[in-house]
Structures are given as C-alpha cells and as structure tokens.
C-alpha atoms as a PDB file:
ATOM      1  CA  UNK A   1       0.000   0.000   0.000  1.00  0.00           C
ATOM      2  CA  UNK A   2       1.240   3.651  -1.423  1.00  0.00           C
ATOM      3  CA  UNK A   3       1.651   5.979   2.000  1.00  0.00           C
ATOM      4  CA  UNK A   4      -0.553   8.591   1.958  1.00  0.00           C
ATOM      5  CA  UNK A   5       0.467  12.290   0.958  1.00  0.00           C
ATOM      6  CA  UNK A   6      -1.360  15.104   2.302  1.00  0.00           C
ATOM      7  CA  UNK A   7      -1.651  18.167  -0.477  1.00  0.00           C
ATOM      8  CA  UNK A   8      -2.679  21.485   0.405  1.00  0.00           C
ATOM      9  CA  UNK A   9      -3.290  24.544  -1.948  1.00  0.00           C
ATOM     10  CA  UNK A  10      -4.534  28.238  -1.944  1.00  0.00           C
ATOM     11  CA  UNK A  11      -5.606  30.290  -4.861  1.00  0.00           C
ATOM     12  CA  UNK A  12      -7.163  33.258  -5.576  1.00  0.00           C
ATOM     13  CA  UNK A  13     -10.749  34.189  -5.779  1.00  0.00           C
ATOM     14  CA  UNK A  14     -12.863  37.011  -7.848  1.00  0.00           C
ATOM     15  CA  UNK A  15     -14.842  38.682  -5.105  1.00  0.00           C
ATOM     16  CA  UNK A  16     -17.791  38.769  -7.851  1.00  0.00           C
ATOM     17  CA  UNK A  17     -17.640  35.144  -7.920  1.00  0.00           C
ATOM     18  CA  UNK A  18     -17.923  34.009  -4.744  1.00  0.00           C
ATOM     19  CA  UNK A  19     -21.608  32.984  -4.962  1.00  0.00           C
ATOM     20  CA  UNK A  20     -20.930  31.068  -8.192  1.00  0.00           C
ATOM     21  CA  UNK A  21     -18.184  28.902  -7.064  1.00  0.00           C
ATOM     22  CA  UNK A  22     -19.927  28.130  -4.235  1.00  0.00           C
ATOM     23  CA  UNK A  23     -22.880  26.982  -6.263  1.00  0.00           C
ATOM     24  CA  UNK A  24     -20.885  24.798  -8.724  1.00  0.00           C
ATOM     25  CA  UNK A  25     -19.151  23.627  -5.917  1.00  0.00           C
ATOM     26  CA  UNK A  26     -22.782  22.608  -4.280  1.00  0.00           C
ATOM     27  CA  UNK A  27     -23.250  20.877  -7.983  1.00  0.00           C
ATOM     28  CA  UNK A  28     -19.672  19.036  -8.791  1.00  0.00           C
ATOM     29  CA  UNK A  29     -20.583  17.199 -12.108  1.00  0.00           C
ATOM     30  CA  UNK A  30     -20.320  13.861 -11.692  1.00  0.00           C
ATOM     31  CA  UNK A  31     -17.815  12.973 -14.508  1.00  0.00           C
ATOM     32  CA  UNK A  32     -15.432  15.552 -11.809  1.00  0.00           C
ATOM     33  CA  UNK A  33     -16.379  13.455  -9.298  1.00  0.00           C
ATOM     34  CA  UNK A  34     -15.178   9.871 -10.833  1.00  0.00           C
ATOM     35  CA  UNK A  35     -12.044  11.451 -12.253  1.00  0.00           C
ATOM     36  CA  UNK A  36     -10.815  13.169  -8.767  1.00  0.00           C
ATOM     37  CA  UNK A  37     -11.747   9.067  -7.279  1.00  0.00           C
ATOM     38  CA  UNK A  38      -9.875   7.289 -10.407  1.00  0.00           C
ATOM     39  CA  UNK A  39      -6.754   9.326  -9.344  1.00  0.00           C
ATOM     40  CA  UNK A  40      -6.378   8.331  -6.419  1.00  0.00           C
ATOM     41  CA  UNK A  41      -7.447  11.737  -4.384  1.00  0.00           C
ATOM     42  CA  UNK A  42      -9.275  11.546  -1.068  1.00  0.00           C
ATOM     43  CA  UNK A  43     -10.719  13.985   1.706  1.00  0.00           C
ATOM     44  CA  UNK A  44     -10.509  17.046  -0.852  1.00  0.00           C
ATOM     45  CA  UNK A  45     -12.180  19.649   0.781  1.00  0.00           C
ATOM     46  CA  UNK A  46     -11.933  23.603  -0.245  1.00  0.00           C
ATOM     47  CA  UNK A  47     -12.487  26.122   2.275  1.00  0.00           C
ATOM     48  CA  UNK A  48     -12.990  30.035   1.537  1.00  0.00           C
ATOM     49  CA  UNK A  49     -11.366  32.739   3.827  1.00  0.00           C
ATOM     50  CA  UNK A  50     -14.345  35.038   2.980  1.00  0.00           C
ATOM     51  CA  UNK A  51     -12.260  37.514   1.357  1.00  0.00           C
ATOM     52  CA  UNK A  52     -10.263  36.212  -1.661  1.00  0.00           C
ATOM     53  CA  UNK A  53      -8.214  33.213  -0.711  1.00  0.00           C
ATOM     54  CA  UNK A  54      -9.282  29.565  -1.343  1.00  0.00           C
ATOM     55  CA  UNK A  55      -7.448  26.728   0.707  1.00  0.00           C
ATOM     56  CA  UNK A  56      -7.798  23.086  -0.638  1.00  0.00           C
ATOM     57  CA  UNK A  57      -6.837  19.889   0.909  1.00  0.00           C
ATOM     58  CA  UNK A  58      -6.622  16.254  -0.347  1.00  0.00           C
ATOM     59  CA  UNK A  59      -5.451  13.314   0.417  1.00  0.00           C
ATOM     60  CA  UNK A  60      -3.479  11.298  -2.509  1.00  0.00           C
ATOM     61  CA  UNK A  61      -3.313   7.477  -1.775  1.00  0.00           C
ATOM     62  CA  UNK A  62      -1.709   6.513  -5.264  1.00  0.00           C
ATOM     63  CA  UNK A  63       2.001   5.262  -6.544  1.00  0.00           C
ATOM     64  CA  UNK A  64       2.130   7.725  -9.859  1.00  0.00           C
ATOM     65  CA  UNK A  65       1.079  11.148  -8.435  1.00  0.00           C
ATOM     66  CA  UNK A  66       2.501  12.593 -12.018  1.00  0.00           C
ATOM     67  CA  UNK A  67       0.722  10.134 -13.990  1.00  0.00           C
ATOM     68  CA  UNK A  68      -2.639  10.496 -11.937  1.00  0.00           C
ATOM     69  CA  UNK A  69      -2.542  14.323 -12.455  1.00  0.00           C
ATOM     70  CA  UNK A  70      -1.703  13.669 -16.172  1.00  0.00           C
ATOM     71  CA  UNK A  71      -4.593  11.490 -16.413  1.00  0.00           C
ATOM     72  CA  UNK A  72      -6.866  14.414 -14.603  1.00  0.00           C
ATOM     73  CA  UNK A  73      -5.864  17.298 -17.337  1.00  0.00           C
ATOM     74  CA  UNK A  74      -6.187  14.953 -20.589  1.00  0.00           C
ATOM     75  CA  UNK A  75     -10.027  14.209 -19.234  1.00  0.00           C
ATOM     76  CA  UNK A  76     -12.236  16.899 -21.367  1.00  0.00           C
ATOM     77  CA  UNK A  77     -14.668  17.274 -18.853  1.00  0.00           C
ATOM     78  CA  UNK A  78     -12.232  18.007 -16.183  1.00  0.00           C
ATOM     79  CA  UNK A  79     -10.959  20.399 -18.731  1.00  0.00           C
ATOM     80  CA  UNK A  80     -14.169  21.847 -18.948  1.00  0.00           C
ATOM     81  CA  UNK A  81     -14.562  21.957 -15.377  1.00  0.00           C
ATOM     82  CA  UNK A  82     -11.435  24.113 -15.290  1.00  0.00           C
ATOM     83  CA  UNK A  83     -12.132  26.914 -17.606  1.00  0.00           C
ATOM     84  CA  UNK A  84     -15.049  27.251 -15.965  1.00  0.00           C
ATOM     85  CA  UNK A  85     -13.933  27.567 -11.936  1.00  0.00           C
ATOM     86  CA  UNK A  86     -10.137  29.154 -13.557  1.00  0.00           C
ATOM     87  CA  UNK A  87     -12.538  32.157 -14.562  1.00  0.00           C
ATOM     88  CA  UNK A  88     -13.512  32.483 -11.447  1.00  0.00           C
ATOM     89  CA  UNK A  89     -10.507  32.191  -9.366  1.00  0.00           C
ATOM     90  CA  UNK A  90      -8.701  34.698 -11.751  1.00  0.00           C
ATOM     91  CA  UNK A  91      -7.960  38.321  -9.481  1.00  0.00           C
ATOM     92  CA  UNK A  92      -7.527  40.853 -12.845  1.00  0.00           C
ATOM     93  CA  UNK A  93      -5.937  43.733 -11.463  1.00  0.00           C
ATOM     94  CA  UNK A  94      -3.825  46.396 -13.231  1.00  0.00           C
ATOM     95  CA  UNK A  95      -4.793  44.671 -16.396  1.00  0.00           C
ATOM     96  CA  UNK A  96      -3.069  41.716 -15.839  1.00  0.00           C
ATOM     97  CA  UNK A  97      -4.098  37.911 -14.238  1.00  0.00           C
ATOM     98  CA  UNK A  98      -2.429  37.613 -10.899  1.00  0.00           C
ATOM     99  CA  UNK A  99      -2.291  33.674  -9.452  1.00  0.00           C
ATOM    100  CA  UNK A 100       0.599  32.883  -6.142  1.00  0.00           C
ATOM    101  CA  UNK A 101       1.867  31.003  -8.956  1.00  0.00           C
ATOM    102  CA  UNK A 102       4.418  33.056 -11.477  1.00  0.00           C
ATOM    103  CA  UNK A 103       3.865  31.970 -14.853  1.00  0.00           C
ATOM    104  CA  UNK A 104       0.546  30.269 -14.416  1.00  0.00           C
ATOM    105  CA  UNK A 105      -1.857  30.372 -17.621  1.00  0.00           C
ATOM    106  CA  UNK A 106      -4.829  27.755 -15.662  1.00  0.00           C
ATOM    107  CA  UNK A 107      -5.200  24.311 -14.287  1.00  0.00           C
ATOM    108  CA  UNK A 108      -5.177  22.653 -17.377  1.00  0.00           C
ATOM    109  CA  UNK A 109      -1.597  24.113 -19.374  1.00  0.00           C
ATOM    110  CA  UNK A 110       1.485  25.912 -18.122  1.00  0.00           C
ATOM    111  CA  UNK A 111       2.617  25.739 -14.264  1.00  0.00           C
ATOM    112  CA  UNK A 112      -0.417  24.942 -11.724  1.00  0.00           C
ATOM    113  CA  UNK A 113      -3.086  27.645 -11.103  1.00  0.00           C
ATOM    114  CA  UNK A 114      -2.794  26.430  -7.253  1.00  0.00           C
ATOM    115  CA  UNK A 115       0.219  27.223  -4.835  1.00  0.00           C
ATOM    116  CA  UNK A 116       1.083  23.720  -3.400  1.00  0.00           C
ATOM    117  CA  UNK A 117       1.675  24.881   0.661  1.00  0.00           C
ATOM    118  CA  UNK A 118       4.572  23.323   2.603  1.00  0.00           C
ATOM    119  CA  UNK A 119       3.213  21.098   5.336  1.00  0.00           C
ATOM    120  CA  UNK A 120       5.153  22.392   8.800  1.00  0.00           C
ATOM    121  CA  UNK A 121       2.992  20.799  11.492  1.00  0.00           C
ATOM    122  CA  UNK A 122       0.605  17.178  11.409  1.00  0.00           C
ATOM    123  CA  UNK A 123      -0.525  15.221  14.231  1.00  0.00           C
ATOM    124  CA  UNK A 124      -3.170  12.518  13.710  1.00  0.00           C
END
C-alpha cells in the first residue's frame, strides 16, 4: 500500500464570484467526481477565507502522483470543469491575471493555477 500524501493549496478568488463557485461547488458534475476518485485523491475539501483566498486539501493514496494528475488534465470534462472555476478564481488587477503562482496560464496548461503549501505541522 502507497503511504498517503497530504496536499494542500490556496488560490485566488474574484470577489464577484464568490456565490458562483460556491454553487458549482454545491453541484460538482459527476464525470469531476469519478475522475478526482480514479486518481487516487481523497478527503478534498476547499475552504474560503471570505475575502479572496481559497485553501484546498486532499489526500493522494496513489504510486504515480505525475501520472494520476496527467490522467486528470487529458479528461475533457475536467478540462471543462477548469475553464469554468479558472474564470472564477482569476484576481484581474492592473490589467493583468495575478495567481501565487508566477507563470501560471490555468489548471489545465502551463505551471499549476494552485500554490502547493509546505506542510510544517501534522498530528493525527
């Protein structure tokens, strides 16, 4: 058995789109659903700091955390899925897209949209 990895993230939120991501986020499609299961991803919850920060957390219980992740962004609905919640999660400011991540296009191409955190403290 693969040890488990604990993954935490933060990104960015529009502050007009708070009520829509929670929505979609109420109403995960279910082809999202399978594909987050079929990698290998566990316990993902996303929590919002009520002013423009999201914080995700998952568990990954797979062997081929590259492949698994490779396997998420060639799935068109998952791609799909992405454009849609990227839009939101984009802060435009100064006429440019600002992500914690330099360089980042979206989920699906370029560097990840999400800031993976460095885990300092776990107890269980």
């Amino acid at each position: 058995m693969a040890p488990v990895r604990r993954i935490a993230q933060i990104v960015h939120l529009k502050p007009a789109a708070v009520a829509a991501y929670k929505e979609c986020h109420a109403n995960v499609w279910p082809e999202v659903l399978q594909q987050i299961k079929d990698c290998n991803i566990k316990d993902y919850s996303i929590f919002f700091d009520n002013d423009r920060t999201l914080f995700a957390t998952f568990k990954y219980v797979g062997t081929d955390f590259e492949g698994d992740m490779e396997a998420m962004r060639a799935n068109p609905k998952i791609r799909e899925w992405w454009a849609m919640t990227d839009g939101m999660q984009l802060i435009e400011s100064d006429w440019h897209q600002e992500s914690p991540i330099p360089g980042a296009v979206g989920s699906a191409d370029g560097p990840g949209w999400w800031k993976v955190l460095d885990e300092v403290f776990y107890t269980d």
